[in-house]
Protein backbone atom coordinates (compact mmCIF):
# COMPACT_ATOMS: atom_id res chain seq x y z
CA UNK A 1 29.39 13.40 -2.02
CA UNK A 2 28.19 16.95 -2.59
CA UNK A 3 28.91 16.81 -6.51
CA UNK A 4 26.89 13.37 -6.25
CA UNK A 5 23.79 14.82 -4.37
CA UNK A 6 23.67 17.60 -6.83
CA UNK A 7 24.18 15.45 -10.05
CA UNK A 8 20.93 13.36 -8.98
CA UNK A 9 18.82 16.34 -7.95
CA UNK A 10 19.63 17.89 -11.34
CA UNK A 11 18.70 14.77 -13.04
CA UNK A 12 15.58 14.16 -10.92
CA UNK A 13 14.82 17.80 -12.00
CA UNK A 14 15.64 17.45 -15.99
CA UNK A 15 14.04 14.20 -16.24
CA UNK A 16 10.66 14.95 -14.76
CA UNK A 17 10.09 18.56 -16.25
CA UNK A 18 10.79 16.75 -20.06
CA UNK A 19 8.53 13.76 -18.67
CA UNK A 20 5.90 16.05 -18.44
CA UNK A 21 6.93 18.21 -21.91
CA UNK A 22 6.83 15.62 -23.59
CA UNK A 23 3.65 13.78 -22.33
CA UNK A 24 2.06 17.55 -22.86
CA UNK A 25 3.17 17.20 -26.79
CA UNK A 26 1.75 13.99 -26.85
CA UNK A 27 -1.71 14.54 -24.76
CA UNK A 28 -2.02 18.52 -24.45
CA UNK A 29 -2.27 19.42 -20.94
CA UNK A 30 -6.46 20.95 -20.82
CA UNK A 31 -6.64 21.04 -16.93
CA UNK A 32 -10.59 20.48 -15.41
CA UNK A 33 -9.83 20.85 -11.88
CA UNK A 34 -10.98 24.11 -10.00
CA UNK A 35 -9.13 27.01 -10.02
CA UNK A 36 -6.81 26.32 -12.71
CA UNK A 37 -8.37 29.59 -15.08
CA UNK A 38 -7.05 31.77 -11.84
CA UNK A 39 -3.79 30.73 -10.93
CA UNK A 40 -2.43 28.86 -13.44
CA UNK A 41 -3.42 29.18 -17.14
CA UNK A 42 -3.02 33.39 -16.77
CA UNK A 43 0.46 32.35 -15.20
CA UNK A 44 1.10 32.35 -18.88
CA UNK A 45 4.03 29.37 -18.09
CA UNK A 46 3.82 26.29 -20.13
CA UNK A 47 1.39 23.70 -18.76
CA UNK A 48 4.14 21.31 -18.51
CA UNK A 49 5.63 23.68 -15.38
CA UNK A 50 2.65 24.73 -13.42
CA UNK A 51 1.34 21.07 -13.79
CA UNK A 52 3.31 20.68 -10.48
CA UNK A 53 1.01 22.94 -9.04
CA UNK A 54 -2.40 21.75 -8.96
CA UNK A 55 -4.74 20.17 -6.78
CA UNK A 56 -3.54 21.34 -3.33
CA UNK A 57 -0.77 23.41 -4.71
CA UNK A 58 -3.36 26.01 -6.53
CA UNK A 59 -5.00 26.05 -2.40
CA UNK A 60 -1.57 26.59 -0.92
CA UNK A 61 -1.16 29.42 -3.34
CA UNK A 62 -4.25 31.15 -2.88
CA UNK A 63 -3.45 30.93 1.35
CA UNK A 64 -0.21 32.36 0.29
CA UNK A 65 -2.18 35.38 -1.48
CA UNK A 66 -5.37 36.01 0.42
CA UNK A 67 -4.60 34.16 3.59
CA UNK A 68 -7.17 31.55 4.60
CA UNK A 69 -10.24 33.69 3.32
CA UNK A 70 -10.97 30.72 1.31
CA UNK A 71 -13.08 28.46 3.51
CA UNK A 72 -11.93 25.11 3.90
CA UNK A 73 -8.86 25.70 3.06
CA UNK A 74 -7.75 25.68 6.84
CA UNK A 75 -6.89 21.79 6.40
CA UNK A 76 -3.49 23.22 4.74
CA UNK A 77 -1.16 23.79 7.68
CA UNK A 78 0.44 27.41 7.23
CA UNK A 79 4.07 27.52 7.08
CA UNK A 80 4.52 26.47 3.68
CA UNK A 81 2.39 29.16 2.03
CA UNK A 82 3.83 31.80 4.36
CA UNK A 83 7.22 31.25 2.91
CA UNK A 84 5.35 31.34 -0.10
CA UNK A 85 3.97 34.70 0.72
CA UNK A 86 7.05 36.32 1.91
CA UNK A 87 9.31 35.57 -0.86
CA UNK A 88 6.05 37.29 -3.08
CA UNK A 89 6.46 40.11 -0.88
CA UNK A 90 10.34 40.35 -1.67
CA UNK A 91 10.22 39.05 -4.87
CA UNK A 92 7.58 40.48 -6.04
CA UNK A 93 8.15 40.50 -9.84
CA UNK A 94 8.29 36.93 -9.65
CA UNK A 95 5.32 34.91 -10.78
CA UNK A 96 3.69 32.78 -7.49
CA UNK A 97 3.67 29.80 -9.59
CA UNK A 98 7.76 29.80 -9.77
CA UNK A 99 8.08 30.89 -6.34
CA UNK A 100 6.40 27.89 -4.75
CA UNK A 101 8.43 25.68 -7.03
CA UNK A 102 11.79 27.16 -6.04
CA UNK A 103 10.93 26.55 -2.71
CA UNK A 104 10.07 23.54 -2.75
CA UNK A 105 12.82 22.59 -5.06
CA UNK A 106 15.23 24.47 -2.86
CA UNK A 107 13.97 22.56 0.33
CA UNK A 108 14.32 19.00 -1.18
CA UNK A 109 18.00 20.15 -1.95
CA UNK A 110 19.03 20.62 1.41
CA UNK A 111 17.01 17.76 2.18
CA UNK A 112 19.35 15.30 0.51
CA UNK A 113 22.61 17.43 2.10
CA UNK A 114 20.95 17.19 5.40
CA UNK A 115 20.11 13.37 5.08
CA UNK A 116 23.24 12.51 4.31
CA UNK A 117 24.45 14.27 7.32
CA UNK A 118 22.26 12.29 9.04
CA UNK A 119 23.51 9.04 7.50
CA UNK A 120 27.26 9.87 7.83
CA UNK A 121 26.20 9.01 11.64
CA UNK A 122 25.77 5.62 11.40
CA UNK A 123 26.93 4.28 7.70
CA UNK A 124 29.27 4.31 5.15
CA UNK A 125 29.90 6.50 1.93
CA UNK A 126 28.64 3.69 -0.45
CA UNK A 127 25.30 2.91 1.72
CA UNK A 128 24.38 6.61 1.87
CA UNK A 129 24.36 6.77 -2.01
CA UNK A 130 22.20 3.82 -2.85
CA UNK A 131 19.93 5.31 -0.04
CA UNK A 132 19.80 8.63 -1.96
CA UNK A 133 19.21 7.06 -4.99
CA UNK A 134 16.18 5.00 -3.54
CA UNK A 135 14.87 7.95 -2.46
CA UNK A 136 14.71 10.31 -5.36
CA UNK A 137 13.62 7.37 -7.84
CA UNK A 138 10.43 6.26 -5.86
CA UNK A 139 7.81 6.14 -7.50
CA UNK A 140 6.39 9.06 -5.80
CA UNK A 141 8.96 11.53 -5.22
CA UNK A 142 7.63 13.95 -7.65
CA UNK A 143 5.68 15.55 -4.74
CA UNK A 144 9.23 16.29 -3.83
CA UNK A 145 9.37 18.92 -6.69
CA UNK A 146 6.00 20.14 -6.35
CA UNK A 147 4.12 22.90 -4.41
CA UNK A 148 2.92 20.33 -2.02
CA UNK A 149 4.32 20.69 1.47
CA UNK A 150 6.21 17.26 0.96
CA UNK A 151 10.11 18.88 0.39
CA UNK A 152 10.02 21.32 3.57
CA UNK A 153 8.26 19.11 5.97
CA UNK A 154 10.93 16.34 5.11
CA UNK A 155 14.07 18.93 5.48
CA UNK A 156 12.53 20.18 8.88
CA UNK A 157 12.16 16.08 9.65
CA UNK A 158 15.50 15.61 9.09
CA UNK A 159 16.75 18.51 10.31
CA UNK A 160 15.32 17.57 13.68
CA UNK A 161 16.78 14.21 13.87
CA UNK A 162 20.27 15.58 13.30
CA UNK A 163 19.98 18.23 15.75
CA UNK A 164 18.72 15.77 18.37
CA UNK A 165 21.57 13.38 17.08
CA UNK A 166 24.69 16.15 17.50
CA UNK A 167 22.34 17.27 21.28
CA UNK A 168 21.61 20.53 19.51
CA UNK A 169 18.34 20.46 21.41
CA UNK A 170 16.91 24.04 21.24
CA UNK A 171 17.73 23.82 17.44
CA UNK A 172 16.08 20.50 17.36
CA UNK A 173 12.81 21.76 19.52
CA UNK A 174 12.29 24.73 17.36
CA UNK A 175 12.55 22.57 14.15
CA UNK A 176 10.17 20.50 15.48
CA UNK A 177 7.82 23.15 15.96
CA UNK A 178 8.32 24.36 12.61
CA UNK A 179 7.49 20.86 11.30
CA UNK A 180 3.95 20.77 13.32
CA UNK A 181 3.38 24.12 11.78
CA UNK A 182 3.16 22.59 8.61
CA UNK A 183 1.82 18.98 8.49
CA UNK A 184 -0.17 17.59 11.26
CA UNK A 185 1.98 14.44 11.77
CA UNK A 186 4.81 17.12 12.68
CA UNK A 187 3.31 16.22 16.38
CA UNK A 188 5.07 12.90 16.08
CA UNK A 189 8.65 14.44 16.23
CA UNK A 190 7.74 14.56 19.91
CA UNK A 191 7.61 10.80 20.65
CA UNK A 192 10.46 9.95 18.60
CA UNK A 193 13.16 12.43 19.73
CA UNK A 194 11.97 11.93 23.20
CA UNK A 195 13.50 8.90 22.50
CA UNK A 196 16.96 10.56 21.80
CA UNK A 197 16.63 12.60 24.78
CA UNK A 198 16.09 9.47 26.87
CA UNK A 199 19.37 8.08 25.52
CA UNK A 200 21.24 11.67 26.12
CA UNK A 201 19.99 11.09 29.69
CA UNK A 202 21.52 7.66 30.22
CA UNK A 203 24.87 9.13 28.74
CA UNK A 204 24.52 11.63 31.48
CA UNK A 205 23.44 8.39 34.17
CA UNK A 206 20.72 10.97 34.80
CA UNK A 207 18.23 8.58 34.83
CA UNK A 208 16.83 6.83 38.57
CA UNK A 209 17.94 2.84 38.60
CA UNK A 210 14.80 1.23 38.80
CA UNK A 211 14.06 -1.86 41.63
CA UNK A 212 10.53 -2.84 42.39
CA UNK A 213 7.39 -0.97 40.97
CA UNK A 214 7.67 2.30 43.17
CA UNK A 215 11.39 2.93 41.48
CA UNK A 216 10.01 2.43 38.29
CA UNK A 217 6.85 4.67 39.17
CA UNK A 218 9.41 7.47 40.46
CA UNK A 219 11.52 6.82 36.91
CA UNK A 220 8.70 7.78 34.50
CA UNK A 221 7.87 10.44 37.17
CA UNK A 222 11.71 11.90 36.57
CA UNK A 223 12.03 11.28 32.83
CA UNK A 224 8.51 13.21 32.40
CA UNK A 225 9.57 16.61 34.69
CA UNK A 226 12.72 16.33 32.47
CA UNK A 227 11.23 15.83 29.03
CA UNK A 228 8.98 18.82 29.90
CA UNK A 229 11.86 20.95 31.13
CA UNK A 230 13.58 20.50 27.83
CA UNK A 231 13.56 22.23 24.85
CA UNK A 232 12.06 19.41 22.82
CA UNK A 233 8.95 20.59 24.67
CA UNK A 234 8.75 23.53 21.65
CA UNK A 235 7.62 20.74 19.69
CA UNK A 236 3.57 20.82 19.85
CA UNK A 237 3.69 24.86 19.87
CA UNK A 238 3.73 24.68 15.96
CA UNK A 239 0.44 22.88 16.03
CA UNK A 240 -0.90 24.82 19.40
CA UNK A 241 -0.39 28.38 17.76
CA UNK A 242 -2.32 26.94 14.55
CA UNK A 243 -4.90 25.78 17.07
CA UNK A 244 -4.88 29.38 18.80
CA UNK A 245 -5.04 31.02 15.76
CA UNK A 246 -8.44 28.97 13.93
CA UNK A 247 -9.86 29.55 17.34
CA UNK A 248 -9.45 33.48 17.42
CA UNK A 249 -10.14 33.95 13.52
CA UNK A 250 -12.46 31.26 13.32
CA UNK A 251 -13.81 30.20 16.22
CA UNK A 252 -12.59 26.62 16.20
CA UNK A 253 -9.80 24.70 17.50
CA UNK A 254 -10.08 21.88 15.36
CA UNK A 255 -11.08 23.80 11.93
CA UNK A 256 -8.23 21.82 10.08
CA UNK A 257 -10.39 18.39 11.40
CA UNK A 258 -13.37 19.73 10.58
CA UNK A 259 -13.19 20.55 7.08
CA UNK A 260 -11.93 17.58 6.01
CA UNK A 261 -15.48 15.96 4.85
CA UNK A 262 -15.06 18.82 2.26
CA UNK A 263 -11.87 16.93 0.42
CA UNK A 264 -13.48 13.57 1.18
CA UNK A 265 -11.56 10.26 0.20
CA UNK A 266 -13.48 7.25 1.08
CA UNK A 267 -12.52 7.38 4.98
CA UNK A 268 -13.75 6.88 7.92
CA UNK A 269 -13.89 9.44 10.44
CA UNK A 270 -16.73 7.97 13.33
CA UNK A 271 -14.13 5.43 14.58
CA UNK A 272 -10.82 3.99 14.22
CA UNK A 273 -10.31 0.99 11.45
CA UNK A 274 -7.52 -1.92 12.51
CA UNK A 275 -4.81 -2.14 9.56
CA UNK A 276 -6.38 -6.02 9.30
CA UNK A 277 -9.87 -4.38 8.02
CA UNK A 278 -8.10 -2.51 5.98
CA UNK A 279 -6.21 -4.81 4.41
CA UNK A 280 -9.42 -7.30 3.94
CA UNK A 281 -11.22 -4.26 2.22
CA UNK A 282 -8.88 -3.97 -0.46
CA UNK A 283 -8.94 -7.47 -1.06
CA UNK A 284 -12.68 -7.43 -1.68
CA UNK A 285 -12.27 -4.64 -3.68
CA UNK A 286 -10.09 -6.50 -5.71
CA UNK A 287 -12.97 -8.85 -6.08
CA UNK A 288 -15.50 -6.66 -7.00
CA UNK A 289 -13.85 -3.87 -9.26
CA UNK A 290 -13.16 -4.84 -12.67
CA UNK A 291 -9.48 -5.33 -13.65
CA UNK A 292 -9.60 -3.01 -16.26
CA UNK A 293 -11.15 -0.03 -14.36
CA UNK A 294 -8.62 3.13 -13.17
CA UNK A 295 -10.32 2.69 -9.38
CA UNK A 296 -8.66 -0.81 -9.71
CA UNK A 297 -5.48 0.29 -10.88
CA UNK A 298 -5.21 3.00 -8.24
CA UNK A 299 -6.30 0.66 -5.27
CA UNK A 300 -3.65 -2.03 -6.35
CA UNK A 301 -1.03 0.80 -6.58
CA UNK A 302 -2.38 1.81 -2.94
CA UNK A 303 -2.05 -1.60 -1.99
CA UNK A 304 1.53 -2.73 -2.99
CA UNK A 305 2.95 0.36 -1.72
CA UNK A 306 1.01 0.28 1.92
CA UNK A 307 2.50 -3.55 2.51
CA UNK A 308 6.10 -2.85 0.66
CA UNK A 309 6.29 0.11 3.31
CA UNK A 310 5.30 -1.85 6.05
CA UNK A 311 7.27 -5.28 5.19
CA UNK A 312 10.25 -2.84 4.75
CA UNK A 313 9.50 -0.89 8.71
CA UNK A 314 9.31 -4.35 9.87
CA UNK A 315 12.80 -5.31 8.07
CA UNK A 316 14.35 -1.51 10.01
CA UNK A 317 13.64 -3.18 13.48
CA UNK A 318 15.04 -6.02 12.41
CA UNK A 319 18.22 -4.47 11.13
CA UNK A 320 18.12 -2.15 14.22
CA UNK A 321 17.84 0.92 12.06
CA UNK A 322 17.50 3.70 14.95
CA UNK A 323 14.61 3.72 17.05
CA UNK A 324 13.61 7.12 17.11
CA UNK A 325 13.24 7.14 13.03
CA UNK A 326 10.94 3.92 13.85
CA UNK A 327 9.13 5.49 16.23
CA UNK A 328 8.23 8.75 14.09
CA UNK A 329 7.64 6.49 10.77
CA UNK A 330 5.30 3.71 12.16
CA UNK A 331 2.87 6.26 13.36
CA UNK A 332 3.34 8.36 10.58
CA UNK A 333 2.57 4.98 8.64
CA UNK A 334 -0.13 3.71 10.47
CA UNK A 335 -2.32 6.82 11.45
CA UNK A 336 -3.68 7.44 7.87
CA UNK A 337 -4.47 3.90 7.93
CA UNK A 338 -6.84 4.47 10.88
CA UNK A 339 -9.43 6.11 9.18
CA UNK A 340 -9.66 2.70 7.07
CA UNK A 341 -8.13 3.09 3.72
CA UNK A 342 -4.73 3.20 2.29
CA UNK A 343 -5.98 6.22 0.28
CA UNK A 344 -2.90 8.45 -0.32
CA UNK A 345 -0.38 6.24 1.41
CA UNK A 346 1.73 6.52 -1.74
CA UNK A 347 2.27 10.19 -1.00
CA UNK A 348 2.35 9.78 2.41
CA UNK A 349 4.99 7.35 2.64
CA UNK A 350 7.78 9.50 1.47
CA UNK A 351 8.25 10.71 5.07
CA UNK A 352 8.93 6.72 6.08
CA UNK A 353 12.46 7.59 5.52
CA UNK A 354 13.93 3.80 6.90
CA UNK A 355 12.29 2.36 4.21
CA UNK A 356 14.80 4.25 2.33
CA UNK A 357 17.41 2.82 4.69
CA UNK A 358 16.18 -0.49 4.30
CA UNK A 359 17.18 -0.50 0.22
CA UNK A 360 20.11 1.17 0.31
CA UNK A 361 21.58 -1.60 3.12
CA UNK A 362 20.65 -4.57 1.04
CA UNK A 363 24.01 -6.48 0.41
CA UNK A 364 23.38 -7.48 -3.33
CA UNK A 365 24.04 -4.70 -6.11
CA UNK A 366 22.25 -6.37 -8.57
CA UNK A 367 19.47 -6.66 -6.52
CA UNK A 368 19.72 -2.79 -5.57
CA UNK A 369 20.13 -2.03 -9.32
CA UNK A 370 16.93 -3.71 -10.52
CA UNK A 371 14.93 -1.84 -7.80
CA UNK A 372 16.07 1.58 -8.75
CA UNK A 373 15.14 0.60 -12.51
CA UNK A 374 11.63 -0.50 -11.70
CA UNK A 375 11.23 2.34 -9.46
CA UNK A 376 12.40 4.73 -12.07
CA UNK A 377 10.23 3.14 -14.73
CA UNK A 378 6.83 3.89 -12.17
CA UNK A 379 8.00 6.74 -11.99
CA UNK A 380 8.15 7.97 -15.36
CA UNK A 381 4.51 5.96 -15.63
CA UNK A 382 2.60 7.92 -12.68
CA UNK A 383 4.05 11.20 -14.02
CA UNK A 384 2.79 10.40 -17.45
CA UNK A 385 -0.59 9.71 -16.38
CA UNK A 386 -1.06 11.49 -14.46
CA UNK A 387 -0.80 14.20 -17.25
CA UNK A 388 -3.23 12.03 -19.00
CA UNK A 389 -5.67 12.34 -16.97
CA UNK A 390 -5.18 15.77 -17.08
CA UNK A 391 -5.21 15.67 -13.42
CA UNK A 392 -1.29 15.31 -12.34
CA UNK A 393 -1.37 14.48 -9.21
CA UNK A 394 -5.13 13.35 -8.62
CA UNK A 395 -5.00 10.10 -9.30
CA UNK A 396 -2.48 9.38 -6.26
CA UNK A 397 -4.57 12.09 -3.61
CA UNK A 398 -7.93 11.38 -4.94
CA UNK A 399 -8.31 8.27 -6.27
CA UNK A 400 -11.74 7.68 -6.08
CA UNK A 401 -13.13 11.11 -7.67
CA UNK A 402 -14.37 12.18 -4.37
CA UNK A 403 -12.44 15.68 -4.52
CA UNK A 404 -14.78 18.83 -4.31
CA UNK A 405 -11.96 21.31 -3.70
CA UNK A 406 -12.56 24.46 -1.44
CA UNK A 407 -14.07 26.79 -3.56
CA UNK A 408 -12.98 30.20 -3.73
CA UNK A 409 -16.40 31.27 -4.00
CA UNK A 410 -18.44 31.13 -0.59
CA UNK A 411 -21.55 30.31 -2.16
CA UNK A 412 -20.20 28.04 -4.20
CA UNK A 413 -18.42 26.31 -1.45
CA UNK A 414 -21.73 25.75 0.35
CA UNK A 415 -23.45 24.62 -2.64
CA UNK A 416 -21.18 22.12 -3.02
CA UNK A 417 -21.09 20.92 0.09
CA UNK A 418 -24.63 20.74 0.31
CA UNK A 419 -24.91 18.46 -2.45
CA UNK A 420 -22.67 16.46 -1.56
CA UNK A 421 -24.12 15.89 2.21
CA UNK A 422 -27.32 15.35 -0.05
CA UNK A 423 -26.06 12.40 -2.27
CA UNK A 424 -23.91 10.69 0.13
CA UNK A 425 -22.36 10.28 3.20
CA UNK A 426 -19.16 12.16 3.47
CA UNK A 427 -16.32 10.52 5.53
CA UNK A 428 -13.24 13.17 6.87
CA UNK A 429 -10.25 12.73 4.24
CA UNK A 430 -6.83 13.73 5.95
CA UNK A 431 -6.19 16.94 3.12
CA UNK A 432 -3.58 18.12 4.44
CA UNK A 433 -2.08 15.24 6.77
């Protein structure tokens, strides 16, 4: 299996990097997002390599650098760039472009050892392969291999699952922490491996037999002391010491919220949106865009992917894939969706590991076999257009060219943000969910 995991990482590797060498041969590479003339053109790597660090890569690089001087740029949760920063600090002589990129390269390796740890749990050899395979095909899995936070967050994920799985529950508290210390839906590691602790309890017959309503009441009342006794508690202190820290540099809990009108992307941030509205937006959109336009393109491709991921969480209860991995992916799924647009979901999906699950138990081969070649041929699509539009990854996280970027420049920041407030109403965007 480990000669397997490592033959498909290579080849996810190989494959994408000449995806993009050759789609740079083809259409040159001439980057017009912000900050490329700092970081990555005086890199002086070939476009085709620090192409997989744009958009919020270039932001995670500069937190890694000057820490979050850059305003704004506290919507990026800070683990990622601090690894970032300390392997600069040791490895120094090493360009920050390639460092980000090992790490993240690094992480989704031990990602796919540590999932199929995971797997080995509940199914076989064969299963576990096809699941792998679904996984580093989809469509959008090249965030895996980018400086996006995407690789660590998932191995930290994981991580914590199989800790709570083998009762390793310090190991799997402190992962969890680590996880909320670097994307915001971290916090919903808590929920799910409560779960697990739950079922560690009824192992134990620790838990009170309820009869009648007052039983019941004195249950919740026991499993809620215990739950807060135990190290899964750790959990929220990833996101807390984020909090603590924006509120002594900055002044403000909630400064990773409240930037987000800055990276706007068509949401809504006044009140929640039901995943019906959303789903009878797109459809009028799909009415009122022209066929031919990229905003159509991108909305379908938000679209199909949203519903495919949900059909396919609604298939993992069905199958009784584990609870706790439903529990963390539906509201991973459905709190994007909240703010009223499927915007991102693409990206975001990647963390709905059942979905994953899902593919890899369906009984015909054939079947299996024409999935992974569609999803390998989108693949090699949204990487190659994305380097035709010259903006690799912008397509998927801002579809709708409503990306300002925080500028490095404070005046320029505010200028831009003033204009912007001017022309039209911005609406939070979840950056750095």
């Amino acid at each position: 299996m480990n000669l397997f995991i490592l033959t498909i990482f290579l080849l996810f590797k190989v494959g994408l990097f000449f995806i993009a060498w050759i789609g740079e041969k083809i259409l040159p590479f001439t980057p017009r997002f912000p900050y490329s003339d700092i970081y990555l053109i005086p890199s002086g790597l070939p476009g085709w390599i620090w192409s997989f660090a744009n958009f919020d890569g270039v932001h995670y690089l500069t937190i890694a650098k000057q820490g979050y001087s850059a305003q704004f740029t506290q919507v990026f949760f800070p683990l990622y760039p601090l690894l970032i920063s300390i392997a600069q600090q040791i490895l120094g002589f090493f360009n920050p472009v390639v460092l980000g990129l090992f790490i993240a390269n690094a992480f989704f390796l031990l990602s796919l050892f540590m999932l199929t740890k995971l797997l080995k749990l509940d199914y076989k050899k064969d299963t576990i392969r096809w699941i792998l395979l679904f996984l580093i095909v989809f469509p959008t899995s090249f965030y895996f291999g980018s400086i996006y936070t995407e690789s660590l967050f998932f191995f930290l994920v994981i991580s914590a699952f199989y800790s709570a799985r083998k009762k390793w529950w310090l190991l799997s508290g402190i992962l969890g922490a680590l996880a909320s210390c670097t994307r915001l839906i971290g916090i919903f590691l808590l929920p799910a491996l409560l779960w697990e602790w739950n079922q560690h309890l009824k192992m134990k017959n620790e838990t009170f037999p309820a009869q009648g309503w007052s039983a019941s009441g004195r249950k919740v009342l026991d499993f809620t002391f215990s739950a807060v006794r135990s190290p899964l508690a750790l959990i929220p202190v990833g996101l807390l010491s984020y909090m603590l820290y924006l509120q002594v540099k900055f002044g403000d809990w909630l400064y990773f919220w409240h930037a987000q009108p800055v990276f706007g992307a068509q949401r809504s941030g006044a009140s929640f949106v039901l995943l019906p509205q959303v789903i009878w937006r797109y459809l009028k959109i799909f009415t009122s865009v022209s066929i031919s336009s990229g905003a159509y393109f991108i909305s379908l491709l938000e679209f199909i992917s949203s519903l495919f991921a949900l059909i396919l969480i609604y298939i993992a209860i069905r199958h009784k894939v584990r609870m706790s991995y439903i529990i963390f992916s539906f509201l991973v799924f459905i709190t994007p969706t909240l703010t009223g647009t499927f915007s991102s979901m693409p990206r975001y999906i990647l963390m709905v590991f059942p979905i994953f699950i899902v593919l890899g138990m369906l009984k015909s081969r054939r079947l299996k076999s024409i999935l992974i070649l569609v999803f390998t041929v989108i693949l090699v699509i949204l990487t190659f257009i994305g380097l035709y539009y010259n903006r690799t990854f912008s397509v998927l996280e801002y579809p709708h060219g409503t990306y300002s970027g925080a500028l490095f420049s404070t005046e320029k920041l505010h200028a831009s943000a003033r204009r912007e407030r001017a022309t039209r109403r911005r609406i939070p965007a979840l950056a750095g969910f």
